[in-house]
N, C-alpha and C. Protein backbone atom coordinates (compact mmCIF):
# COMPACT_ATOMS: atom_id res chain seq x y z
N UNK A 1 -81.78 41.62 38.81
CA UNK A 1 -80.64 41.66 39.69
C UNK A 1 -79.47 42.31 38.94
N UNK A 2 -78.51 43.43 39.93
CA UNK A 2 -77.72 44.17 38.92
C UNK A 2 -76.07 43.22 38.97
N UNK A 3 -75.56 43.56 38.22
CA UNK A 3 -73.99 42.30 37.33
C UNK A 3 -73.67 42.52 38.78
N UNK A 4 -73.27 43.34 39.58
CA UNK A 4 -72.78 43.65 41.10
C UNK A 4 -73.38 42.42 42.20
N UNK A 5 -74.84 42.49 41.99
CA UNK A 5 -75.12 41.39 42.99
C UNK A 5 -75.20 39.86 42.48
N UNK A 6 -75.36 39.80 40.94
CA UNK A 6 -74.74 38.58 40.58
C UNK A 6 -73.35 38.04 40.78
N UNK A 7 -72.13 39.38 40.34
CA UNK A 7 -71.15 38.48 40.95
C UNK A 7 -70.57 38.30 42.70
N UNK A 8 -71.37 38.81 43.14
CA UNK A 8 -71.66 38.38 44.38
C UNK A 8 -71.79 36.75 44.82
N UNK A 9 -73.44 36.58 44.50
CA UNK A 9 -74.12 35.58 44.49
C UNK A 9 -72.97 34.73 43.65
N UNK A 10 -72.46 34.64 42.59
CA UNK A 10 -71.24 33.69 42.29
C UNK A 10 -70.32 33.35 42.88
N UNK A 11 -69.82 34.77 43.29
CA UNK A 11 -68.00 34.58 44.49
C UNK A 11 -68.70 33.50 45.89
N UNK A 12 -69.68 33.83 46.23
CA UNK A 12 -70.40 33.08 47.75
C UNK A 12 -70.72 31.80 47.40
N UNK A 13 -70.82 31.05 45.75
CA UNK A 13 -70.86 29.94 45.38
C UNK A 13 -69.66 29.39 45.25
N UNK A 14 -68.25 30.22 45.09
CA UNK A 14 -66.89 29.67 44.94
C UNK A 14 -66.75 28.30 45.64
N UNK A 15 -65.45 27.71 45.20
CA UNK A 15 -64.73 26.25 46.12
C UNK A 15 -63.42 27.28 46.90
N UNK A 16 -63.61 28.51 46.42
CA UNK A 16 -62.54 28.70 46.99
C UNK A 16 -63.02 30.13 48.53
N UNK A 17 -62.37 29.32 49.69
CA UNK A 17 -62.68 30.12 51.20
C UNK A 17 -62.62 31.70 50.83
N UNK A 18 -61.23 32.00 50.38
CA UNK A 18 -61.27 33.14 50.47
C UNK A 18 -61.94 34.26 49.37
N UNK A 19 -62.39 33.32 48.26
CA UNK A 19 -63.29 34.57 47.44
C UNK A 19 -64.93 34.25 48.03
N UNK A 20 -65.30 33.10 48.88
CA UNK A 20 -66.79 33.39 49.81
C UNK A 20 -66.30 34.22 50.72
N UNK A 21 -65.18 34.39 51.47
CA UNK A 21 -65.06 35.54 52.56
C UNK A 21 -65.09 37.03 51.92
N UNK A 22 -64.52 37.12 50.91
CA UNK A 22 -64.17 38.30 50.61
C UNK A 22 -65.91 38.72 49.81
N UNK A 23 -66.74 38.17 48.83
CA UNK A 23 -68.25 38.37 49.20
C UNK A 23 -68.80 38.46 49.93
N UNK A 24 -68.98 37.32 51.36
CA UNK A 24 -69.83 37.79 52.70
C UNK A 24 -69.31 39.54 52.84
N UNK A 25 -68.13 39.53 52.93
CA UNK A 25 -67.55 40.86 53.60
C UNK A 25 -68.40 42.15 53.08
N UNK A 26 -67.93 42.16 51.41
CA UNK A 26 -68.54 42.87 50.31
C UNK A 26 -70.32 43.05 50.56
N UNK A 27 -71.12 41.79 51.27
CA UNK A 27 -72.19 41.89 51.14
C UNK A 27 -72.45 42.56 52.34
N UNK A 28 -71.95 42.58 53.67
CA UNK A 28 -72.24 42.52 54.62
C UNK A 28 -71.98 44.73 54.69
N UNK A 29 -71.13 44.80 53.33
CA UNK A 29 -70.59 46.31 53.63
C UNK A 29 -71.79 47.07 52.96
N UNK A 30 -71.95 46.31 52.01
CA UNK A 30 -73.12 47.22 51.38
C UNK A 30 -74.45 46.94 51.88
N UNK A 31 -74.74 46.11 52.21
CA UNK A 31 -76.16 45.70 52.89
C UNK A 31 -76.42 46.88 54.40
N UNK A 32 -75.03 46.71 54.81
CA UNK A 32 -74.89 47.91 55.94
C UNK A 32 -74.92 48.96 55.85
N UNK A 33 -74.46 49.47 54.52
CA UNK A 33 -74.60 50.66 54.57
C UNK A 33 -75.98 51.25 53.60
N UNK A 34 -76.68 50.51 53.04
CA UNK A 34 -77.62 50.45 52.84
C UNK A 34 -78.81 51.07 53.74
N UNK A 35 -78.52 49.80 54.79
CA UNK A 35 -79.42 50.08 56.01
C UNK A 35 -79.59 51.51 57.10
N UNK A 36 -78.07 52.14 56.47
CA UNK A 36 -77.89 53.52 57.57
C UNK A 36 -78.37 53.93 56.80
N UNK A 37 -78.65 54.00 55.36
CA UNK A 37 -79.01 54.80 54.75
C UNK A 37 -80.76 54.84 54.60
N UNK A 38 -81.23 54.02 54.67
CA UNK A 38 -82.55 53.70 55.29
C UNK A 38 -83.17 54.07 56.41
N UNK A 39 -82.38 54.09 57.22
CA UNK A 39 -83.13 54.44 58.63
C UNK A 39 -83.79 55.68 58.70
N UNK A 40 -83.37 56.78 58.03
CA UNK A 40 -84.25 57.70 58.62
C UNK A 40 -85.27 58.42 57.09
N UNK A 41 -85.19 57.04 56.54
CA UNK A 41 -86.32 57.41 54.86
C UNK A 41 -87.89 57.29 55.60
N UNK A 42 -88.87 57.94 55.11
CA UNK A 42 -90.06 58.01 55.07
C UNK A 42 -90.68 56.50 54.87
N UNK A 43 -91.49 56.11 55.97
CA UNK A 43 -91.95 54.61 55.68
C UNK A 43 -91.05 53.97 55.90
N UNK A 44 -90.07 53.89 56.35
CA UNK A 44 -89.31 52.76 57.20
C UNK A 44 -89.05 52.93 58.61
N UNK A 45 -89.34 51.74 58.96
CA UNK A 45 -88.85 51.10 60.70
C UNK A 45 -87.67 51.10 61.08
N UNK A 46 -87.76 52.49 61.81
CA UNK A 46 -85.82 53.05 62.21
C UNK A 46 -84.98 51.72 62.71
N UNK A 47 -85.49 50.93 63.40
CA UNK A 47 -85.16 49.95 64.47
C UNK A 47 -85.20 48.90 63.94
N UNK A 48 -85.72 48.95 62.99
CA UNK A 48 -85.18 47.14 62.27
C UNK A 48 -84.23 47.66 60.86
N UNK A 49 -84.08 48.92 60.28
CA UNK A 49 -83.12 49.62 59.80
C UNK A 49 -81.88 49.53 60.53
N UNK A 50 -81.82 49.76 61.94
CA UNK A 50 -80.99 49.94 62.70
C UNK A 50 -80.06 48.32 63.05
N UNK A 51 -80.98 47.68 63.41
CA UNK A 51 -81.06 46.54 63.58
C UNK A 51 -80.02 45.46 62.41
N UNK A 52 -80.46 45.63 61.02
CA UNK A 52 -79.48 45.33 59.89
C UNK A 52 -78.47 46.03 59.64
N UNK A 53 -77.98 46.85 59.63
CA UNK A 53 -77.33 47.29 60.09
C UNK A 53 -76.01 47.43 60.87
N UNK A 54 -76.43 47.11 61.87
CA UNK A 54 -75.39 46.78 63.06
C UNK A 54 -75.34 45.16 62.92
N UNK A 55 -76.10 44.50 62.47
CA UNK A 55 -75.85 43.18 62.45
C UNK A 55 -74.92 42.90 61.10
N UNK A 56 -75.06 43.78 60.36
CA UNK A 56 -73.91 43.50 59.46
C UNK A 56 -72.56 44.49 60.09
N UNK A 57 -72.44 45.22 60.42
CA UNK A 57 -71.51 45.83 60.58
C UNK A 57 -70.54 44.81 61.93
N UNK A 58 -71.12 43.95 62.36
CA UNK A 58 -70.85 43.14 63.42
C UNK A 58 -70.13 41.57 62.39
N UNK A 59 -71.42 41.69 60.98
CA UNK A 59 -70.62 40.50 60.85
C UNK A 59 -69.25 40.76 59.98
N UNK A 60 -69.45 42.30 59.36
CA UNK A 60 -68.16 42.28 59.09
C UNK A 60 -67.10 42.59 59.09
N UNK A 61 -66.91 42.87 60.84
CA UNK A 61 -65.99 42.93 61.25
C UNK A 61 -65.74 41.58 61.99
N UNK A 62 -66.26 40.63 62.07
CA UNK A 62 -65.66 39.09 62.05
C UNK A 62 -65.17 38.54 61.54
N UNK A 63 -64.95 39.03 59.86
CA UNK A 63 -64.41 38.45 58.65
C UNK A 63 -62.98 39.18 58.42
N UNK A 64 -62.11 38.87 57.75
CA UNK A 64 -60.96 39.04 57.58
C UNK A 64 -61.24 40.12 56.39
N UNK A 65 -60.58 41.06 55.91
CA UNK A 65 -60.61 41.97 55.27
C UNK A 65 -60.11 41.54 53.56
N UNK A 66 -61.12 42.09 52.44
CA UNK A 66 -61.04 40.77 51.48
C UNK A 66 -59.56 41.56 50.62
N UNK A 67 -59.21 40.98 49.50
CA UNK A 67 -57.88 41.11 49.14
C UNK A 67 -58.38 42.36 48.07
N UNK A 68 -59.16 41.89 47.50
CA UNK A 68 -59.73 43.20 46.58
C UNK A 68 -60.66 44.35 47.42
N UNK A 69 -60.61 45.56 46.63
CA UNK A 69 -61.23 46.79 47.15
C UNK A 69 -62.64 46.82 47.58
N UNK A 70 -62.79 46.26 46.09
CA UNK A 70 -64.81 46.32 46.47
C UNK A 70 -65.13 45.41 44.98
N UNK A 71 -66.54 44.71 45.54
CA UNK A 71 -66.90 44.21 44.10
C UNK A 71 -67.14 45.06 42.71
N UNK A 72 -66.56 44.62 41.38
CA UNK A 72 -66.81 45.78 40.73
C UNK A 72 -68.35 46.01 40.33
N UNK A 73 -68.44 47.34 40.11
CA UNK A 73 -69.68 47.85 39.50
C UNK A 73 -70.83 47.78 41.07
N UNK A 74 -69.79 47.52 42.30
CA UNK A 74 -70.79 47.47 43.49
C UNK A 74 -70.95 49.08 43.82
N UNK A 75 -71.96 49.60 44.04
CA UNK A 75 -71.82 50.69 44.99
C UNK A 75 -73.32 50.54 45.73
N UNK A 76 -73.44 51.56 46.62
CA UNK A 76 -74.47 51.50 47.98
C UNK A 76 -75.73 51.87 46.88
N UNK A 77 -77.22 50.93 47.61
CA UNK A 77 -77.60 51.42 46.23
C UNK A 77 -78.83 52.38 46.38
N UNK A 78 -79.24 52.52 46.25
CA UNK A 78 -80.82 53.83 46.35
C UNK A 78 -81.09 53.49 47.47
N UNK A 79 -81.73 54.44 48.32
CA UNK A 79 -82.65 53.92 49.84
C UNK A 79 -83.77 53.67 49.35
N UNK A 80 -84.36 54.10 48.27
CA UNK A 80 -85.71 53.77 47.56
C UNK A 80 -85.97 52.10 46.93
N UNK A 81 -84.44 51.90 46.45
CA UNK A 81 -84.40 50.76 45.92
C UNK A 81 -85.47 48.99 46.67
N UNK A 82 -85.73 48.11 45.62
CA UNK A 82 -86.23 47.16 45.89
C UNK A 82 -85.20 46.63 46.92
N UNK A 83 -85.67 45.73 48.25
CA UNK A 83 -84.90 45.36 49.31
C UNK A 83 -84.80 43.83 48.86
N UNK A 84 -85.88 42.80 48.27
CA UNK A 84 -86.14 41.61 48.18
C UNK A 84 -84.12 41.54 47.57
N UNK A 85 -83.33 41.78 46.74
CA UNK A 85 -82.31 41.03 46.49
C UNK A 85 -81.42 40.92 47.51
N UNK A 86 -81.56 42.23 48.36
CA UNK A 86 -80.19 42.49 48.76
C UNK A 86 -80.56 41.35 50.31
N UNK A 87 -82.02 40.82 50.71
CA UNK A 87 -82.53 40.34 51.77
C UNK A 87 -81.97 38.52 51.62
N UNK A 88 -82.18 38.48 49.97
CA UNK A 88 -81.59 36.57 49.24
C UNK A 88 -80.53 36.92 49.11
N UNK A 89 -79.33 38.66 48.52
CA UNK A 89 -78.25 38.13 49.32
C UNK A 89 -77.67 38.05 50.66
N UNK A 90 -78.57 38.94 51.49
CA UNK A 90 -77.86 37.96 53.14
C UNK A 90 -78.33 36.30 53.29
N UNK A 91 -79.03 36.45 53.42
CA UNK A 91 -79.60 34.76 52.97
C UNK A 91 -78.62 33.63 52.52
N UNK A 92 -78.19 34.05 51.30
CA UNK A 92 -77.29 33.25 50.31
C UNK A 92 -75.82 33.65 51.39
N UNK A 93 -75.88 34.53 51.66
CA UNK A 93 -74.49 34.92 52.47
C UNK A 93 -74.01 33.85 53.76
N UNK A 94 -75.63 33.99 54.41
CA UNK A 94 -75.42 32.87 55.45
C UNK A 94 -75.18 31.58 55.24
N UNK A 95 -75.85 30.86 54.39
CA UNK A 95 -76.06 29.82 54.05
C UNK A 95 -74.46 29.12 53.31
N UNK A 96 -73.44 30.49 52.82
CA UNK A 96 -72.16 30.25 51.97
C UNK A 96 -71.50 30.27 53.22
N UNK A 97 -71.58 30.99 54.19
CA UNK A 97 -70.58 30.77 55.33
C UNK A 97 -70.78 29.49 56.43
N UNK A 98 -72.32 29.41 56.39
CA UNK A 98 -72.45 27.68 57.09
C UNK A 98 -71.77 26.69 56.52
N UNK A 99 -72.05 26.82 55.12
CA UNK A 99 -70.95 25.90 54.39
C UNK A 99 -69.42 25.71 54.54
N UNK A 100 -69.32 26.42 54.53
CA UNK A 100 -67.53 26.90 54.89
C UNK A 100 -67.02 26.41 56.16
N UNK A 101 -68.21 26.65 57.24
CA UNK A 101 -68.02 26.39 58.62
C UNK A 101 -68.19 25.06 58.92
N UNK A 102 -68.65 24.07 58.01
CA UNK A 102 -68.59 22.89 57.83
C UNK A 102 -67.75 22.14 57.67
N UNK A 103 -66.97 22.80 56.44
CA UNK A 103 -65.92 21.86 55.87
C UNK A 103 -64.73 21.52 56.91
N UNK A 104 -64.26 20.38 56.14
CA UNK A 104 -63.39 19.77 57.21
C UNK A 104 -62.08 20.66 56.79
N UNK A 105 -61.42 20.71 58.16
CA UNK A 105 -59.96 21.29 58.35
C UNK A 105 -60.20 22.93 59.08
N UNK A 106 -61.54 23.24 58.92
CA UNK A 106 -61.50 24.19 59.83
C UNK A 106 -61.38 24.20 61.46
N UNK A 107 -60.81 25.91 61.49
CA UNK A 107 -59.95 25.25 63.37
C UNK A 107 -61.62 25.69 64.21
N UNK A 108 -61.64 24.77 65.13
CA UNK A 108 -62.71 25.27 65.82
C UNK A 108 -63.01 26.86 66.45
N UNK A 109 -62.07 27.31 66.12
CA UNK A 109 -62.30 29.13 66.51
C UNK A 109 -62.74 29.58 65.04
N UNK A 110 -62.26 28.95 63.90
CA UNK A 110 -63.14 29.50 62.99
C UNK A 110 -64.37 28.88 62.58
N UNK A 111 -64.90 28.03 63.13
CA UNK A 111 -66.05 27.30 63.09
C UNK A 111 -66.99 28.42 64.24
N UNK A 112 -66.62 28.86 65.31
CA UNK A 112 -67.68 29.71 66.11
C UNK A 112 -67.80 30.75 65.70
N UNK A 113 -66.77 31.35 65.04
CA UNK A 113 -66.50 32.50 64.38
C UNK A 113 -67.51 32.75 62.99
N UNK A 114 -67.63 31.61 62.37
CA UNK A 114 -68.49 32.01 60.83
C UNK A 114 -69.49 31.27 61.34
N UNK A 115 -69.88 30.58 62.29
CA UNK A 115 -71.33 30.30 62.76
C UNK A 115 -72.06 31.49 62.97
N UNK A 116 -71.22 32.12 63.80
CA UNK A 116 -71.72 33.65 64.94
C UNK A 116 -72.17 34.48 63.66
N UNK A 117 -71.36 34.92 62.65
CA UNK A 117 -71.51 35.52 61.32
C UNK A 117 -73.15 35.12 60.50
N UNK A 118 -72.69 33.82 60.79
CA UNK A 118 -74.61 32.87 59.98
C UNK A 118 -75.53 33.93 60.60
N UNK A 119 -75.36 33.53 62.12
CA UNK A 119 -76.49 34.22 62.53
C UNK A 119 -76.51 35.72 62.68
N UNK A 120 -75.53 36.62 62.85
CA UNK A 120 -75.75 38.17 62.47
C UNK A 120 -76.35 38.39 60.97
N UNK A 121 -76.10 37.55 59.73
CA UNK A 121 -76.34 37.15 58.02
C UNK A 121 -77.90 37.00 58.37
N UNK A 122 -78.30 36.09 59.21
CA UNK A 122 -79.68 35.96 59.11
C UNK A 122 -80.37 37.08 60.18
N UNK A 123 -79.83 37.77 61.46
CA UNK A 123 -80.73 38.75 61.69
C UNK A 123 -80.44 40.06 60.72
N UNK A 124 -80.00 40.08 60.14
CA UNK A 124 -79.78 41.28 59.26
C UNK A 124 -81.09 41.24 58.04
N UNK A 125 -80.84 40.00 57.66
CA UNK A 125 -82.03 39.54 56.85
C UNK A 125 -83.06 39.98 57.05
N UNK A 126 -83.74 39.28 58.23
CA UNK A 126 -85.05 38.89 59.03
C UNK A 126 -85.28 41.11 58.77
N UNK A 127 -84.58 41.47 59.20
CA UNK A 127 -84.81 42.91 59.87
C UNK A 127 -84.70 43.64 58.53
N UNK A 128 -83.78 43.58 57.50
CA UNK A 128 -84.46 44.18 56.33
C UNK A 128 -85.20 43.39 55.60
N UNK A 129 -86.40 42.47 55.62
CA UNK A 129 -86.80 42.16 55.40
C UNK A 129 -88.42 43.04 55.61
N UNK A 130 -87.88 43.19 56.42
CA UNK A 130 -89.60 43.70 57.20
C UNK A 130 -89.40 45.27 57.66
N UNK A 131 -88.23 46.12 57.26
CA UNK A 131 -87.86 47.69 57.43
C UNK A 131 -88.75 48.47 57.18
N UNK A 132 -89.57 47.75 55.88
CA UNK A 132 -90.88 48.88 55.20
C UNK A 132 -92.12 48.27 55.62
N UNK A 133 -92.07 47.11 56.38
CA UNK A 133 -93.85 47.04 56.71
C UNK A 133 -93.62 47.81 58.32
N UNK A 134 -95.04 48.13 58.28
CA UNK A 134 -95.38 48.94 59.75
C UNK A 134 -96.96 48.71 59.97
């Protein structure tokens, strides 16, 4: 796993809301653009390419825009590249924003709001998960 998606996987472990928002965001940008960048590679499933994709681009524009630029040392990464991390970090993504959506003191518009997010986190998953089988 590269220092980029570790400190990822760390910020989405934070106590603090706004450095897990500002990771989902981060994950949700590169995982997305990942996926455009996939869609039209040799041996991948345009439509579940497509599919992650728009499900991230959906979840992150639900999220508030993070305070920093981009994670460092993040950039979009090979279309060739192994998919298994970037699939445990939507995964880990969802699972940091259910959390969040839990805690007490949140207003119930942001409780439907990072629920709705869980589940765009997990079809994004599900769909690059399975981009290269056919």
């Amino acid at each position: 796993m590269s220092d980029a998606l570790r400190h990822l996987n760390t910020a989405l472990g934070s106590n603090s809301p706004t450095h897990v928002l500002s990771a989902a965001w981060a994950t949700f940008d590169v995982v997305g653009q990942l996926a455009d960048d996939i869609t039209w590679t040799a041996g991948t499933d345009e439509f579940k390419a497509m599919i992650a994709a728009q499900a991230c681009s959906t979840a992150r524009s639900a999220l508030p825009l993070p305070q920093a630029d981009r994670t460092p040392g993040m950039s979009t990464p090979d279309p060739g590249a192994p998919l298994d991390p970037y699939v445990e970090l939507l995964n880990r993504t969802g699972m940091a924003l259910a959390a969040l959506a839990a805690r007490d003191g949140v207003s119930d518009e942001d409780r439907v709001r990072l629920t709705d997010t869980v589940g765009q986190a997990e079809l994004a998953a599900a769909a690059l998960a399975n981009v290269r089988e056919r």
